[in-house]
C-alpha atoms as a PDB file:
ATOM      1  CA  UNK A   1     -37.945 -17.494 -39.091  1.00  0.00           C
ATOM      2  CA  UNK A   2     -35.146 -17.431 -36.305  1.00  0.00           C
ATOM      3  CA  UNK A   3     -32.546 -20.790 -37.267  1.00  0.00           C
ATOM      4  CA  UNK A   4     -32.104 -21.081 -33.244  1.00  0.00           C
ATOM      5  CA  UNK A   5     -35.677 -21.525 -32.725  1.00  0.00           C
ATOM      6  CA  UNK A   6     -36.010 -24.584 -35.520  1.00  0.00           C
ATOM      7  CA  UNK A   7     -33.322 -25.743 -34.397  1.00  0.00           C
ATOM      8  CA  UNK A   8     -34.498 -26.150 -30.474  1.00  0.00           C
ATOM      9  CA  UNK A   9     -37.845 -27.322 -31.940  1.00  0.00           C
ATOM     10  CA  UNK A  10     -36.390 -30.001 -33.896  1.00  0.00           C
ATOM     11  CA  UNK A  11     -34.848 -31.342 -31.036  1.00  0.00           C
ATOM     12  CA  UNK A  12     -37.401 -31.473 -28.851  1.00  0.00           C
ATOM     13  CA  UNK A  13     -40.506 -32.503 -31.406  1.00  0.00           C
ATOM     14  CA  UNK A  14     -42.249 -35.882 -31.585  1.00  0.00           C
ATOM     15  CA  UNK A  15     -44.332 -37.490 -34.167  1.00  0.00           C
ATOM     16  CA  UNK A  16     -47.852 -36.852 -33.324  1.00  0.00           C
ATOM     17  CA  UNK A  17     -48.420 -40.654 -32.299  1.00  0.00           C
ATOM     18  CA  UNK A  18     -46.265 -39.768 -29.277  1.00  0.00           C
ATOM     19  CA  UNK A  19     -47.454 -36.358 -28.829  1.00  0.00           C
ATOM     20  CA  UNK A  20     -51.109 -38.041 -28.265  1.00  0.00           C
ATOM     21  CA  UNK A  21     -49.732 -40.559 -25.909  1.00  0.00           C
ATOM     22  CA  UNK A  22     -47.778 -38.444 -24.106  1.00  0.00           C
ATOM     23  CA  UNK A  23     -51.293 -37.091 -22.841  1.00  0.00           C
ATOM     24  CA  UNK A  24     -53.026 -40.036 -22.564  1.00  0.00           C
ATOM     25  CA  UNK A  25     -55.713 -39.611 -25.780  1.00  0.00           C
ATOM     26  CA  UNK A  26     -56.631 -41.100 -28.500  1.00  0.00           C
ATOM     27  CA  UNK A  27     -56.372 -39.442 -32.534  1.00  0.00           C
ATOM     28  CA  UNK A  28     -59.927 -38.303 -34.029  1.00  0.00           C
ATOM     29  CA  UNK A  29     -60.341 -36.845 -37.447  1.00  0.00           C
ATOM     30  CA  UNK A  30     -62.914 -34.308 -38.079  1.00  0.00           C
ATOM     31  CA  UNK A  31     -63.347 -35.537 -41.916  1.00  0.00           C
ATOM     32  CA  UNK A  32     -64.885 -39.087 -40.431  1.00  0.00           C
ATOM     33  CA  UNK A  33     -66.489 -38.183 -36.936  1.00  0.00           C
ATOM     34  CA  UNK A  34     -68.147 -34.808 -38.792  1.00  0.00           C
ATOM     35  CA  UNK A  35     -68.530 -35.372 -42.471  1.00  0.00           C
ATOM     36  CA  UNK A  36     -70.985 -33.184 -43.361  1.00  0.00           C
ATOM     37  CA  UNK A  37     -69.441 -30.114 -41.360  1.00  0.00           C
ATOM     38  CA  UNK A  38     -65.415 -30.987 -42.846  1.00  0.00           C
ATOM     39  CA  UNK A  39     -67.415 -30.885 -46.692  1.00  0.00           C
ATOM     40  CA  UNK A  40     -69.319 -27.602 -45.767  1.00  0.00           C
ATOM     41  CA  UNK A  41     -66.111 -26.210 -44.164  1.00  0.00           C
ATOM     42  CA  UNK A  42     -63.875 -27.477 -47.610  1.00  0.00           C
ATOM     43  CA  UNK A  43     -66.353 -25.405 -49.677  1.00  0.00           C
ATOM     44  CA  UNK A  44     -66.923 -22.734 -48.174  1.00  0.00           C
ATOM     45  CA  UNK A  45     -63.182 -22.206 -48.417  1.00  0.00           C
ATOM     46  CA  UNK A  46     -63.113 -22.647 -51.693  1.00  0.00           C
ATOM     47  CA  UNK A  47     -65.861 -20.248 -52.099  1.00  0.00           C
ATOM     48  CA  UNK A  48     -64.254 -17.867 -50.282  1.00  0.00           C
ATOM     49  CA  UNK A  49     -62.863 -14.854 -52.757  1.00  0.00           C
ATOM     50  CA  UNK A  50     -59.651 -14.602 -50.166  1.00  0.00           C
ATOM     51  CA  UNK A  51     -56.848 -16.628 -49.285  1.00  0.00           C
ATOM     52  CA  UNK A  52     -56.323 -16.653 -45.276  1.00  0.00           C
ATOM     53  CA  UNK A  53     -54.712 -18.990 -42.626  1.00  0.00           C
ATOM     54  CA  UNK A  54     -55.539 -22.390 -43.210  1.00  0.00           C
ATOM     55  CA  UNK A  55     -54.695 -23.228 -39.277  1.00  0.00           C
ATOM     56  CA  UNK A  56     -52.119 -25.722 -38.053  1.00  0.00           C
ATOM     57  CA  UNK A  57     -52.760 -29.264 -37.605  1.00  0.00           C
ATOM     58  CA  UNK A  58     -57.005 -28.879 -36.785  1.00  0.00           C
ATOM     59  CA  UNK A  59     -57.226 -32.336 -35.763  1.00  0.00           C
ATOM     60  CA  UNK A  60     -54.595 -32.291 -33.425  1.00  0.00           C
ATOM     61  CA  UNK A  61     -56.799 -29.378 -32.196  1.00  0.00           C
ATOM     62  CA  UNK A  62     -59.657 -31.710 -32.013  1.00  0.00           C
ATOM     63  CA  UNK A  63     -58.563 -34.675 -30.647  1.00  0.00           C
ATOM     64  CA  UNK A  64     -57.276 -32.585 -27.286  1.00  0.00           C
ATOM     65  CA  UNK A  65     -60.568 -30.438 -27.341  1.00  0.00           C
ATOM     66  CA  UNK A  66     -62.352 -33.811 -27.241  1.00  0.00           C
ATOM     67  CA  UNK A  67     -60.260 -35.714 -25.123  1.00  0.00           C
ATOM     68  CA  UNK A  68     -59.808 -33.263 -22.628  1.00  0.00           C
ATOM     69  CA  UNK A  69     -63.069 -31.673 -22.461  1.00  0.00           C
ATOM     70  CA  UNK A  70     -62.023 -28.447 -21.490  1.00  0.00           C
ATOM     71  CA  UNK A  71     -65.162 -25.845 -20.568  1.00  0.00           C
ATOM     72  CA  UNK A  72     -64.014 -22.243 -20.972  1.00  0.00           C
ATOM     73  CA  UNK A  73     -61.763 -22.017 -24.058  1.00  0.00           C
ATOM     74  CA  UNK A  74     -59.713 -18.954 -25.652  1.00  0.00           C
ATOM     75  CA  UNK A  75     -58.191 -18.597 -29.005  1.00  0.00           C
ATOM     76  CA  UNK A  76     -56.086 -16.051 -30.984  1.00  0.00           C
ATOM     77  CA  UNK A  77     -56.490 -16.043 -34.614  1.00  0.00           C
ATOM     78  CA  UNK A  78     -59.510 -17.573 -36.694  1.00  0.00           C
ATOM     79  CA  UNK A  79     -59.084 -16.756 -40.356  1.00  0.00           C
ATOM     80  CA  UNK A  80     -61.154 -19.437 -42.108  1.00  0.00           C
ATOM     81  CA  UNK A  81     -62.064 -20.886 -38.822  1.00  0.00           C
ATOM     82  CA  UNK A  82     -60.351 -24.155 -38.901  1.00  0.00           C
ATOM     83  CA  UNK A  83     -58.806 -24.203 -35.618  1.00  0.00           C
ATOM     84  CA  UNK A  84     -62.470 -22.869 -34.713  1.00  0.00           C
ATOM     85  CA  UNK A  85     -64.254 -25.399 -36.230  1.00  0.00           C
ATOM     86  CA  UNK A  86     -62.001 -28.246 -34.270  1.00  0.00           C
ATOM     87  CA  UNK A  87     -62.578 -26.576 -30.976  1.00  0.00           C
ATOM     88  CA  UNK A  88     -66.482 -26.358 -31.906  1.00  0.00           C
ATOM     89  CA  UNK A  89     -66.892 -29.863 -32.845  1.00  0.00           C
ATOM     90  CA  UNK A  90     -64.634 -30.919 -29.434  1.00  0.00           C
ATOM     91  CA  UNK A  91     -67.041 -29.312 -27.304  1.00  0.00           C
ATOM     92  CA  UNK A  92     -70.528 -30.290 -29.429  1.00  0.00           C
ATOM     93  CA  UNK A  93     -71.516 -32.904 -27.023  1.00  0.00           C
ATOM     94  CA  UNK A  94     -70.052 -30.462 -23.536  1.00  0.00           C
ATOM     95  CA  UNK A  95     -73.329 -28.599 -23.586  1.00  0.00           C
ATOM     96  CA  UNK A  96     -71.564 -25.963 -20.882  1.00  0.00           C
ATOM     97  CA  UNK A  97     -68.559 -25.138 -23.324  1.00  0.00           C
ATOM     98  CA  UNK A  98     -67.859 -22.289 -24.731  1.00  0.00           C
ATOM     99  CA  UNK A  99     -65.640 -20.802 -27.034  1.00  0.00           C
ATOM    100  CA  UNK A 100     -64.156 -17.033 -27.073  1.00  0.00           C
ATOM    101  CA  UNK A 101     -62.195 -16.499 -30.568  1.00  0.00           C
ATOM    102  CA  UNK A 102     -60.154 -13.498 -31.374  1.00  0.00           C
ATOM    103  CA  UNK A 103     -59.554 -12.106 -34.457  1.00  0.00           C
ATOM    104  CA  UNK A 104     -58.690  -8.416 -36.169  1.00  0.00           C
ATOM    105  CA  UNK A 105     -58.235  -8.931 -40.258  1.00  0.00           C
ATOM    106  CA  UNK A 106     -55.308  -7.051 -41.845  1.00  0.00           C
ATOM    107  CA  UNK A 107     -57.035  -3.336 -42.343  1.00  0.00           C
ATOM    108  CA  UNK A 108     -58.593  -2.423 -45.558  1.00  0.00           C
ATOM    109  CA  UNK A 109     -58.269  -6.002 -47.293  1.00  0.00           C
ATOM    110  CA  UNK A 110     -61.986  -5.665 -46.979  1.00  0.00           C
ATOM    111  CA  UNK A 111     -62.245  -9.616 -45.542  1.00  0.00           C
ATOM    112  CA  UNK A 112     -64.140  -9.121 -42.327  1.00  0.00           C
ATOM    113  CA  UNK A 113     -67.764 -10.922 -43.503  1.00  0.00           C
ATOM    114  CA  UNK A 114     -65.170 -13.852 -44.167  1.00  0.00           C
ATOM    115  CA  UNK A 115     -63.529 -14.431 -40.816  1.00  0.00           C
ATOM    116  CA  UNK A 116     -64.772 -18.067 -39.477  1.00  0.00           C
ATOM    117  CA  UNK A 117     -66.821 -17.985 -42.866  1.00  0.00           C
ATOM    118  CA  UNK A 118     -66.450 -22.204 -42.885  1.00  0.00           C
ATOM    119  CA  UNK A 119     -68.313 -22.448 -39.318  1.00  0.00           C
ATOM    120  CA  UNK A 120     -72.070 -23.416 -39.791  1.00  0.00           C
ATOM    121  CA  UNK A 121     -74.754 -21.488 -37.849  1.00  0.00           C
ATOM    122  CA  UNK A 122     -75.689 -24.613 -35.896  1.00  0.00           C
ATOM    123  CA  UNK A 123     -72.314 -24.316 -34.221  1.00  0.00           C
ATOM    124  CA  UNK A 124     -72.563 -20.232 -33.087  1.00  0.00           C
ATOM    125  CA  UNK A 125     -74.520 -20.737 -29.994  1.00  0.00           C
ATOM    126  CA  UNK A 126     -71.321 -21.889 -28.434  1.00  0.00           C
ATOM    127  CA  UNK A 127     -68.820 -19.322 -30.376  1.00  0.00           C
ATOM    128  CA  UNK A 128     -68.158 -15.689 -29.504  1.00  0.00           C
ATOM    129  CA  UNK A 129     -66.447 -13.623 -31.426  1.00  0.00           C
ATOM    130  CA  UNK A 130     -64.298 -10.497 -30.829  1.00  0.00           C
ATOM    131  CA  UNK A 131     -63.312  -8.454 -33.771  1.00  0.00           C
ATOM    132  CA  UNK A 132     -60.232  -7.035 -31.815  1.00  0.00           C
ATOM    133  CA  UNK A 133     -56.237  -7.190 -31.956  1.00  0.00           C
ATOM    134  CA  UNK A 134     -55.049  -9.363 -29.383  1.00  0.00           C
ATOM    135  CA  UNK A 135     -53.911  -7.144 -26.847  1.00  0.00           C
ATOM    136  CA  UNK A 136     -57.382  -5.635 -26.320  1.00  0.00           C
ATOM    137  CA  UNK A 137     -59.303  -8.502 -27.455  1.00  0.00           C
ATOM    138  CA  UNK A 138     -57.887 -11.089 -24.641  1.00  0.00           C
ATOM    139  CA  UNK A 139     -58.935  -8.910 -21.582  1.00  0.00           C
ATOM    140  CA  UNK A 140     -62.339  -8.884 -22.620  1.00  0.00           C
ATOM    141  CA  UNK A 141     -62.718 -12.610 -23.420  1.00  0.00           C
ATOM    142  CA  UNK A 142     -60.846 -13.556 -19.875  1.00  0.00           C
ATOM    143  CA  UNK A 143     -63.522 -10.654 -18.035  1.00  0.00           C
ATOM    144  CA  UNK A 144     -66.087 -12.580 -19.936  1.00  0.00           C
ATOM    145  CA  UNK A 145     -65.287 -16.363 -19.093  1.00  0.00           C
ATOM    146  CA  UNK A 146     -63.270 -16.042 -15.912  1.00  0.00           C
ATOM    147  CA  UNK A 147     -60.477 -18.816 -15.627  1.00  0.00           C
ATOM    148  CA  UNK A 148     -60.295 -20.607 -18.602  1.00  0.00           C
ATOM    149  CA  UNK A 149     -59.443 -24.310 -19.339  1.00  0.00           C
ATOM    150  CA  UNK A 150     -57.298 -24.115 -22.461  1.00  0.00           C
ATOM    151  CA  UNK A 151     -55.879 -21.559 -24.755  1.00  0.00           C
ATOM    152  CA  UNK A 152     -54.892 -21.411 -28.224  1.00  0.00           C
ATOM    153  CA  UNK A 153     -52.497 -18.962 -29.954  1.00  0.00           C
ATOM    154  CA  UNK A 154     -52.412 -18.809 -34.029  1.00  0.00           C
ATOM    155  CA  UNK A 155     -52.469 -15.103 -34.395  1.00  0.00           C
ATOM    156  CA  UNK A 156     -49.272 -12.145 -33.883  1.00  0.00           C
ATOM    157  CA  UNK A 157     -46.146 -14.249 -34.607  1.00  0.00           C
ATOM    158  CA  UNK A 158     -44.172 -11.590 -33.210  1.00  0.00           C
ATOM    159  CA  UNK A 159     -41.881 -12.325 -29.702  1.00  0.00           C
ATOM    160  CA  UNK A 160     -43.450  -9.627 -27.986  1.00  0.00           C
ATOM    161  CA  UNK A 161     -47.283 -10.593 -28.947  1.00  0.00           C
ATOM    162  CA  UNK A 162     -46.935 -14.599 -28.008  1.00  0.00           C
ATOM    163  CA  UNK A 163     -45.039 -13.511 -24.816  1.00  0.00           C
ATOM    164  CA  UNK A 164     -47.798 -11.007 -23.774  1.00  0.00           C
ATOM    165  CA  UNK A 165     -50.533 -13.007 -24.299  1.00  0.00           C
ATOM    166  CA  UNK A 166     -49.008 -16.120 -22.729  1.00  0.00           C
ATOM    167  CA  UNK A 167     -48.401 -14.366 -19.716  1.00  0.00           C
ATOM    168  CA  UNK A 168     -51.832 -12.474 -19.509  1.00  0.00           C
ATOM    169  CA  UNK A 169     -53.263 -15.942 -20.139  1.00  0.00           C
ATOM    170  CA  UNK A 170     -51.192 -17.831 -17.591  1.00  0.00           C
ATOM    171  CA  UNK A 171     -52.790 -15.881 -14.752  1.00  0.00           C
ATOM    172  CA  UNK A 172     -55.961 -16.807 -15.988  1.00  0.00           C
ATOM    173  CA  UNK A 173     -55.354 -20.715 -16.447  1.00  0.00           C
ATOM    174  CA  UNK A 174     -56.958 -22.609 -14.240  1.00  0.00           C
ATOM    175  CA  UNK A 175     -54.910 -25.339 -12.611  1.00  0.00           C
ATOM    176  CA  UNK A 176     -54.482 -28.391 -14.906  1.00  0.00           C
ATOM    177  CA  UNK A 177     -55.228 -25.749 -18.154  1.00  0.00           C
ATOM    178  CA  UNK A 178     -53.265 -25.907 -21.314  1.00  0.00           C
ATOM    179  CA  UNK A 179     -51.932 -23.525 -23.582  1.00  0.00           C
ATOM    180  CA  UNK A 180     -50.980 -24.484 -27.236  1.00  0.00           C
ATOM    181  CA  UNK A 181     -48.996 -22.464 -29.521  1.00  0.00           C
ATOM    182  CA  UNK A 182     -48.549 -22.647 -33.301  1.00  0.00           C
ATOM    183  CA  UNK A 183     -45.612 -21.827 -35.783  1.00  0.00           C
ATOM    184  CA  UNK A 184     -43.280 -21.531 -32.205  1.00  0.00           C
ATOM    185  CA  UNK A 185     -40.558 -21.791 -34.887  1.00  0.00           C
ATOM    186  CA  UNK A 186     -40.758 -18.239 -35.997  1.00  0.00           C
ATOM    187  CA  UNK A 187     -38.715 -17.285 -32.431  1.00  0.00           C
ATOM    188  CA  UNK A 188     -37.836 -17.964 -28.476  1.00  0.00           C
ATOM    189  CA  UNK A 189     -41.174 -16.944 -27.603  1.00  0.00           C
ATOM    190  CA  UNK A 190     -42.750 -19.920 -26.382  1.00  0.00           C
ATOM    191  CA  UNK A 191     -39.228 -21.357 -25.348  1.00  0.00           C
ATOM    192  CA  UNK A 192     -38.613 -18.542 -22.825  1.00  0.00           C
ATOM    193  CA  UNK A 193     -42.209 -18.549 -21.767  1.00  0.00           C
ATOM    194  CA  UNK A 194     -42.401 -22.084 -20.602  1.00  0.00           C
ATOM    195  CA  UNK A 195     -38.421 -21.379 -18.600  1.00  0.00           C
ATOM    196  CA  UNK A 196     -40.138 -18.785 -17.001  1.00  0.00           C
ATOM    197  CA  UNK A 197     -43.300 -20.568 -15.703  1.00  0.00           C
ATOM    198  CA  UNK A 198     -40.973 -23.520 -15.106  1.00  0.00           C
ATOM    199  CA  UNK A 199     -42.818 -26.279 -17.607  1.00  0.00           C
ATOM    200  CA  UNK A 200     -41.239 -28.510 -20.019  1.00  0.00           C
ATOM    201  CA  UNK A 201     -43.012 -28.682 -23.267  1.00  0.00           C
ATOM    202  CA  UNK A 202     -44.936 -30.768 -25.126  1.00  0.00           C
ATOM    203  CA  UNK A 203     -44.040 -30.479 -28.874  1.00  0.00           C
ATOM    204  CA  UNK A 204     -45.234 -31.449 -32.422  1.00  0.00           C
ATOM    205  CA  UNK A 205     -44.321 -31.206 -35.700  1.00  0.00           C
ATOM    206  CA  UNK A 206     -47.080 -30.703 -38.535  1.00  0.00           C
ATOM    207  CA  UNK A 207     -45.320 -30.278 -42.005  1.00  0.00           C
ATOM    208  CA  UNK A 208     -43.003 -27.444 -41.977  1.00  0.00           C
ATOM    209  CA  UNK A 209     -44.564 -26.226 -38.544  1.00  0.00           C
ATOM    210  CA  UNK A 210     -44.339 -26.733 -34.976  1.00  0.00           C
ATOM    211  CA  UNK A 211     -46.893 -26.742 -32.550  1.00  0.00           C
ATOM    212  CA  UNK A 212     -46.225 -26.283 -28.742  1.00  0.00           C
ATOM    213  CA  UNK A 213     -48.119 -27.472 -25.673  1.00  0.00           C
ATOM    214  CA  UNK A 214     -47.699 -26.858 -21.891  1.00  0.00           C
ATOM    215  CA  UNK A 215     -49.810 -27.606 -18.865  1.00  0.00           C
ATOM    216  CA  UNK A 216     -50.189 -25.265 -15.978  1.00  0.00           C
END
């Protein structure tokens, strides 16, 4: 974890109260609008015989997914399938939504059945996913979908991988798109990224994390 990067994120995060305002939505929770999914989703997890990403703030996630109604929607990283599940339950009533996740396990840990293995069937009609790294993964999901309405990075924490795909992404935004990043903490990434498209930041801190959000 770079110091520099905390540092800049600390200085620039809000409390999530003002991070929702800021856009002009309200806070949801999946646990009371869903229920039944959140206690399917909690144990499955449990049942699960591997211990992967939990996500980063998933209601966060799904408050913006169901404010904002977004229609053609990327993500990087699925692991359980938390951030998954929020993006699925944001679009359940946006019957022309879709979702395009990407995700390539760590080889020969022999947890590929498991990836999104908390998302009910009932929700894969609007869920495709594409067992790839990100850089080939992303090209196929933006041939697929065309411009896309929001994206959401959780996967490579490396510089190079979050500036790649945010700039491969960018060029497939459409105007008035977001892009979210998690753990932006771990380096300059997403600070350079959003200089060089000329945005300032939204930004959010989730217990030792940091979530970033800009609009194109």
């Amino acid at each position: 974890m770079d110091t520099q990067s905390v540092s800049w994120c600390k200085s620039q995060a809000i409390s999530t109260h003002e991070f929702l305002k800021a856009l002009g939505i309200k806070k949801h929770q999946i646990k009371s609008d869903y229920p039944s999914y959140y206690e399917y989703a909690r144990s499955k997890e449990l049942d699960c015989p591997f211990d992967m990403d939990k996500g980063v703030a998933p209601d966060i996630l799904y408050s913006l997914i169901k404010e904002l109604r977004p229609k053609f929607i990327i993500e990087t990283g699925v692991a359980y399938g938390w951030s998954s599940l929020a993006i699925l339950l944001g679009i359940n009533k946006n019957h022309k939504a879709h979702l395009w996740s990407i995700d390539m396990p760590y080889p020969n840990l022999g947890n590929e059945s498991y990836v999104g293995c908390i998302l009910p069937d009932d929700l894969h009609d609007k869920w495709t996913l594409i067992r790839k790294p990100d850089i080939s993964g992303l090209p196929i999901a933006l041939n697929e979908c065309g411009l896309i309405d929001f994206f959401h990075y959780d996967s490579d924490v490396s510089y190079d991988g979050k500036m790649n795909a945010a700039r491969m992404v960018w060029l497939n935004l459409r105007m008035g798109g977001y892009i979210m990043s998690a753990n932006i903490q771990n380096n300059h990434a997403f600070k350079d990224f959003c200089d060089s498209v000329k945005r300032d930041p939204l930004i959010v801190k989730t217990g030792s994390n940091y979530i970033g959000l800009i609009k194109k």
